[in-house]
Protein backbone atom coordinates (compact mmCIF):
# COMPACT_ATOMS: atom_id res chain seq x y z
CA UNK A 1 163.72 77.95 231.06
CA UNK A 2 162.04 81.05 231.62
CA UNK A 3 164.03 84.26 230.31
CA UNK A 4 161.37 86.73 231.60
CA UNK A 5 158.57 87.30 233.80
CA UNK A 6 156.61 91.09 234.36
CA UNK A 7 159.24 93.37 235.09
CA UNK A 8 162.16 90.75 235.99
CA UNK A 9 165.01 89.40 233.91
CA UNK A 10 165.57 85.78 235.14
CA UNK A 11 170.19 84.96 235.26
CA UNK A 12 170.09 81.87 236.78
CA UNK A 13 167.74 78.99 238.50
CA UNK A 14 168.60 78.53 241.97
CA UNK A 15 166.16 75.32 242.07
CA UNK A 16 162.61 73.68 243.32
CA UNK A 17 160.22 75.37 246.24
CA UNK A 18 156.86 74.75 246.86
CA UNK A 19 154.71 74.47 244.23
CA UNK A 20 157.21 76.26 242.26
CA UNK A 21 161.22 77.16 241.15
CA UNK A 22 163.46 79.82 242.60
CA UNK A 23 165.04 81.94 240.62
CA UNK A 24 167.87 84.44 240.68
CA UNK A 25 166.69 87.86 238.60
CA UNK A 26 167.15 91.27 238.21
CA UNK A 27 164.66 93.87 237.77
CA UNK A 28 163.84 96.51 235.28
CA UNK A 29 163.51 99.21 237.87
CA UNK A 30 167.23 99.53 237.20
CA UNK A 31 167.81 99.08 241.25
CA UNK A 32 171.39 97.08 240.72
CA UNK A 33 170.83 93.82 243.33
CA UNK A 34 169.98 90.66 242.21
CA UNK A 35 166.51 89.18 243.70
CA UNK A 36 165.32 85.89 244.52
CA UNK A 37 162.03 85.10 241.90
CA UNK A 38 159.61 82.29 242.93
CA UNK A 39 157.86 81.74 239.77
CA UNK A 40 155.17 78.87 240.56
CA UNK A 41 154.86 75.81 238.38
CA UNK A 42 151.10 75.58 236.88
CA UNK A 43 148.91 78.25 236.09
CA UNK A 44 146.82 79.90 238.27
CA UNK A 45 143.63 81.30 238.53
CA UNK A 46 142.07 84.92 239.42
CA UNK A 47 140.77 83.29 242.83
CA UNK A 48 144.65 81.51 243.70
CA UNK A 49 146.10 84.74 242.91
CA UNK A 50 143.74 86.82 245.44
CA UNK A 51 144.61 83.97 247.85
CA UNK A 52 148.00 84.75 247.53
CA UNK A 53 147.81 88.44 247.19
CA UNK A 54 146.32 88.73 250.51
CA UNK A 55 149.09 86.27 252.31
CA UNK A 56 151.39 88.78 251.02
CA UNK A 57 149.42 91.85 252.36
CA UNK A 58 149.24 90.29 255.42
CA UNK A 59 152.95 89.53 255.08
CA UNK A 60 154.03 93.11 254.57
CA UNK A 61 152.19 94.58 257.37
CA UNK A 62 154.75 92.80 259.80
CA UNK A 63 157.97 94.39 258.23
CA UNK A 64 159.64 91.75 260.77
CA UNK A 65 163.23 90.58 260.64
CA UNK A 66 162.55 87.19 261.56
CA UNK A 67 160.70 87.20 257.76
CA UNK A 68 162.41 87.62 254.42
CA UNK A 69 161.53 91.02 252.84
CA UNK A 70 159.58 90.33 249.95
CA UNK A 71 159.03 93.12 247.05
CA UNK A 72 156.83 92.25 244.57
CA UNK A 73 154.27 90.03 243.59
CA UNK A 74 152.22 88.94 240.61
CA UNK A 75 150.30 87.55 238.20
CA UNK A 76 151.49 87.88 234.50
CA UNK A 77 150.55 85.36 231.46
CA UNK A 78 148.39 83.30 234.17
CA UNK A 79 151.32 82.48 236.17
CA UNK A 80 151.87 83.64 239.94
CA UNK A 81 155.20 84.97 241.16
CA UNK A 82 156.81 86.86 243.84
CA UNK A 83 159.98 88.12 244.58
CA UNK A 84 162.12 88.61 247.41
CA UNK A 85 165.77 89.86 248.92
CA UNK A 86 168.40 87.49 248.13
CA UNK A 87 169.95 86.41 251.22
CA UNK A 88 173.11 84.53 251.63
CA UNK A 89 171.47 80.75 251.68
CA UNK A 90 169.47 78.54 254.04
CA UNK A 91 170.55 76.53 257.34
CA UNK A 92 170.62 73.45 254.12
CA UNK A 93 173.65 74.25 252.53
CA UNK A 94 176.18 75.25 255.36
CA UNK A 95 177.71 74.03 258.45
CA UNK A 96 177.51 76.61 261.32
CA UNK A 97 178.14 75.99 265.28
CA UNK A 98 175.47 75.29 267.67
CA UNK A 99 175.22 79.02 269.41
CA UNK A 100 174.76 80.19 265.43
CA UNK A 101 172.44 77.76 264.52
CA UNK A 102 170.50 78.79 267.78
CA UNK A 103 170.24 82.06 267.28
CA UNK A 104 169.21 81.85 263.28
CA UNK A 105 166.46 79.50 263.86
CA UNK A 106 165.89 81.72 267.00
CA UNK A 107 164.95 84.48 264.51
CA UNK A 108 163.00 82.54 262.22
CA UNK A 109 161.02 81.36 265.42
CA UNK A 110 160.07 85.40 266.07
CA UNK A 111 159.20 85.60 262.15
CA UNK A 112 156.84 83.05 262.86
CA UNK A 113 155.69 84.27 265.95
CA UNK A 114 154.54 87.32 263.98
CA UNK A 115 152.66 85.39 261.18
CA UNK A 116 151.12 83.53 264.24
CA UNK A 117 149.76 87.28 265.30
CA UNK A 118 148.23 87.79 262.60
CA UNK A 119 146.29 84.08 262.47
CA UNK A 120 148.68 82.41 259.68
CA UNK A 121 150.62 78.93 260.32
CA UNK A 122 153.25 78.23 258.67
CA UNK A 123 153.04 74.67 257.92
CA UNK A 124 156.30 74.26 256.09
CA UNK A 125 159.29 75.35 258.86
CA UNK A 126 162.72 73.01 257.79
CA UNK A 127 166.04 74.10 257.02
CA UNK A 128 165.40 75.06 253.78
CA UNK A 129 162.97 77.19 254.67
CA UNK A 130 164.82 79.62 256.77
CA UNK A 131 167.32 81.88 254.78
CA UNK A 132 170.49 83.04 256.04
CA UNK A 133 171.15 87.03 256.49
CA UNK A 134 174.88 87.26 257.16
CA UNK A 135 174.56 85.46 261.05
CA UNK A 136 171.07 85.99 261.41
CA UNK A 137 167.90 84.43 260.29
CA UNK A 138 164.50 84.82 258.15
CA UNK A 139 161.61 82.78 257.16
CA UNK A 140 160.51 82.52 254.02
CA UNK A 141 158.74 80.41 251.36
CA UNK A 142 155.36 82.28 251.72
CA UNK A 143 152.34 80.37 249.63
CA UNK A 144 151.97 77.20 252.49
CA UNK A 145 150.07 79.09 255.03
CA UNK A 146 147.11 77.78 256.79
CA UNK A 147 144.73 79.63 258.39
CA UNK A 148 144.92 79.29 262.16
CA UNK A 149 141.51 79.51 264.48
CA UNK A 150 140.15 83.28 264.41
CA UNK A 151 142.51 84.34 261.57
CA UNK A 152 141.39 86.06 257.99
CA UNK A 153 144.42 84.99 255.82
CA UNK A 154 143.83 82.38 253.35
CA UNK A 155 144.62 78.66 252.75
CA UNK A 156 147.28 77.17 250.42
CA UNK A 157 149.51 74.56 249.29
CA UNK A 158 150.07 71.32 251.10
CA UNK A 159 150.44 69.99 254.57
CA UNK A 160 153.87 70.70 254.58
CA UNK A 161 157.18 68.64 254.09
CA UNK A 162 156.91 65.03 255.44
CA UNK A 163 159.89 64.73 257.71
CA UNK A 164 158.81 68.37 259.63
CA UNK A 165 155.03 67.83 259.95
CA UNK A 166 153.98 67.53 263.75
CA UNK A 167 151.91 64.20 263.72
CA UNK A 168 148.05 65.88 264.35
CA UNK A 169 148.90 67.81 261.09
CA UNK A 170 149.88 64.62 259.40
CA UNK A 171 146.61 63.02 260.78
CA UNK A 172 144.78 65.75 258.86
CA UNK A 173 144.48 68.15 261.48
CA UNK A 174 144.54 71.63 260.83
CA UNK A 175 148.02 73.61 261.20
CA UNK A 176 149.01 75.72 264.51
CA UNK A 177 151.02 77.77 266.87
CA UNK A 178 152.44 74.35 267.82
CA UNK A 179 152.58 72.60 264.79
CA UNK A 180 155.09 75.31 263.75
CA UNK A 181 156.80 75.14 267.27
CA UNK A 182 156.93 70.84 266.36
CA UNK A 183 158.56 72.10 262.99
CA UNK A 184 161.07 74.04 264.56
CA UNK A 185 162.31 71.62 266.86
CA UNK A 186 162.85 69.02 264.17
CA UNK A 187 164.59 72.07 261.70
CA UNK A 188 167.02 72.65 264.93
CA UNK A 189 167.41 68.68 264.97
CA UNK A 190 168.47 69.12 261.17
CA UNK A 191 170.97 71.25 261.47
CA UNK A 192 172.83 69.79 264.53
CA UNK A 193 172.97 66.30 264.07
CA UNK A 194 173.29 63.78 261.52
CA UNK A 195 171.48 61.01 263.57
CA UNK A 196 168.43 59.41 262.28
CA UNK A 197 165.21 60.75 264.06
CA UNK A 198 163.08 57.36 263.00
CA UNK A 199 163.72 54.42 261.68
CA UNK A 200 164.62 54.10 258.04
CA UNK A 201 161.82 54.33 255.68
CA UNK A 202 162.14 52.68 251.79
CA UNK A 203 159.09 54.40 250.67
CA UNK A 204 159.10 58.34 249.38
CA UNK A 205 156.00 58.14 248.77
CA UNK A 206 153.92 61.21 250.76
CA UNK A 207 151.01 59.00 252.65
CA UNK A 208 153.92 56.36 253.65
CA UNK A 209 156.51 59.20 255.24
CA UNK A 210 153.58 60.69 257.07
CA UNK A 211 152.55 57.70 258.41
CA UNK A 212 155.80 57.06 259.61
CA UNK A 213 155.82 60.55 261.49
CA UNK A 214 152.86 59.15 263.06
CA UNK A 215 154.10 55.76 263.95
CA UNK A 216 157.42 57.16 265.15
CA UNK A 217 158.35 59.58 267.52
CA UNK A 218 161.37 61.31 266.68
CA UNK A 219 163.97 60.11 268.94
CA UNK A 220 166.57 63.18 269.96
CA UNK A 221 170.41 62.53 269.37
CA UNK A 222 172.01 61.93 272.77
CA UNK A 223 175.04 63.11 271.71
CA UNK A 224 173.71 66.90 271.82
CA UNK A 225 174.12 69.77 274.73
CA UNK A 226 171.64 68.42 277.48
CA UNK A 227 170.23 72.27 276.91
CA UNK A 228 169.71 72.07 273.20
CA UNK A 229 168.23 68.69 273.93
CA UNK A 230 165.41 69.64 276.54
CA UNK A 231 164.29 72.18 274.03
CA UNK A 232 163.67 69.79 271.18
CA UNK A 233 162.20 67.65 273.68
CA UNK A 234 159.38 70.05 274.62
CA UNK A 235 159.21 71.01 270.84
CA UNK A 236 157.99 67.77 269.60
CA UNK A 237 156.06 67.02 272.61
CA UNK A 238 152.91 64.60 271.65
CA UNK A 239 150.75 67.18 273.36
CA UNK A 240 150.97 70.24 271.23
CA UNK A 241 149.49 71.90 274.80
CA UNK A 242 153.13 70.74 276.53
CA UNK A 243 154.97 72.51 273.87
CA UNK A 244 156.65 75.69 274.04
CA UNK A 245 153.77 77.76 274.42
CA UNK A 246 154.71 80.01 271.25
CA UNK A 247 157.57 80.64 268.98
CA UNK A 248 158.30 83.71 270.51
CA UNK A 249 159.25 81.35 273.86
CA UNK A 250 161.26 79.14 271.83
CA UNK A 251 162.97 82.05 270.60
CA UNK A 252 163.55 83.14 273.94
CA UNK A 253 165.20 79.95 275.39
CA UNK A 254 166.93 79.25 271.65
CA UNK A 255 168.70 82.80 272.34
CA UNK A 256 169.11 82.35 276.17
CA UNK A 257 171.11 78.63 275.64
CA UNK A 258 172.92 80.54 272.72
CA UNK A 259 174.58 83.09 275.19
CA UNK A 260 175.19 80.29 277.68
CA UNK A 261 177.11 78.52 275.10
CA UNK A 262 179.38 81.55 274.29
């Protein structure tokens, strides 16, 4: 395992991301807290590290807390990395009541409302993906971003995560506003109910899971507060037009059923 990387003094690996491994570290600077290192898993090139430098420019104009705070990024001994503030987990490795899960994925909705200003999707919204700031919420996992129509940021990484992807993205269109709306629905989905959105699939292989997002709609647990239900519903709307119109709504009505439910 990696000991070391620029300035940072890896303790312990926290596991697999995108195109990479999280780490926990501390850095040189002397500054006490531990940070969250995503060190990414091939070497990279002067061009990919631009790419990224300038999602993370973009990134730190925002200074938004829907987004995780990131400090630092690199390139040392060809290899890409970036750190961040280590929050307290992700909405995929707790159990948390439906007015708290609401309002977390309610701020990771305005986080990407505010990459959406500045012309960058997303693409990879899931549980996983949001991190966990006492009872609050942040997006992270920069290094997936797509540009969106008009936007200057950069392209990179994959469609996305299977299960999450809104089926025109799937279909190899390009990645939205309401592809990450689609994303968020399903993330809220996640976190609230163990039913099964589709049927089961035997196949993990990539091209088989998204053609099963294609094939099958995701059908919305019954079982769930008619409220938290119509908002899903409008989420993953096959129309991307019929969706929330931005993630900034769906923050709105995430945070608006929250109250109700208190």
């Amino acid at each position: 395992m990696t000991t070391r990387i620029a300035g940072y003094t890896i303790v312990a690996e926290l596991g697999p991301a995108n195109y990479g491994t999280l780490y926990t570290a501390t850095s040189d600077s002397g500054a006490g807290d531990e940070l969250v290192v995503k060190i990414l898993d091939r070497s990279a090139s002067d061009y990919e590290f631009r790419r990224l430098s300038n999602e993370i420019r973009l990134y730190a104009q925002l200074d938004d807390p829907g987004l995780a705070e990131i400090v630092d990024a690199g390139y040392s001994d060809g290899v890409l990395y970036y750190a961040m503030r280590r929050y307290d987990g992700t909405l995929a490795d707790g159990t948390f009541d439906t007015a708290t899960t609401l309002r977390i994925v309610a701020d990771a909705a305005r986080g990407a409302d505010a990459l959406h200003g500045l012309g960058v999707a997303h693409r990879d919204i899931r549980p996983a993906t949001i991190a966990r700031d006492g009872h609050r919420g942040r997006l992270m996992d920069l290094g997936l971003a797509q540009v969106l129509p008009g936007g200057d940021a950069s392209a990179y990484g994959p469609r996305g995560t299977p299960d999450f992807v809104a089926p025109e993205v799937a279909m190899g269109g390009a990645a939205s506003r309401a592809s990450d709306v689609w994303s968020l629905g399903l993330t809220l989905h996640a976190v609230l109910s163990t039913a099964s959105l589709r049927p089961p699939l035997a196949s993990t292989g990539v091209l088989d899971r998204l053609r099963h997002v294609v094939n099958h709609p995701p059908v919305i647990d019954p079982a769930l507060p008619g409220e938290v239900r119509a908002i899903i519903e409008r989420c993953v709307a096959d129309d991307p037009a019929s969706r929330h119109p931005t993630a900034a709504s769906l923050a709105d009505a995430l945070d608006s059923t929250a109250e109700e439910l208190t």
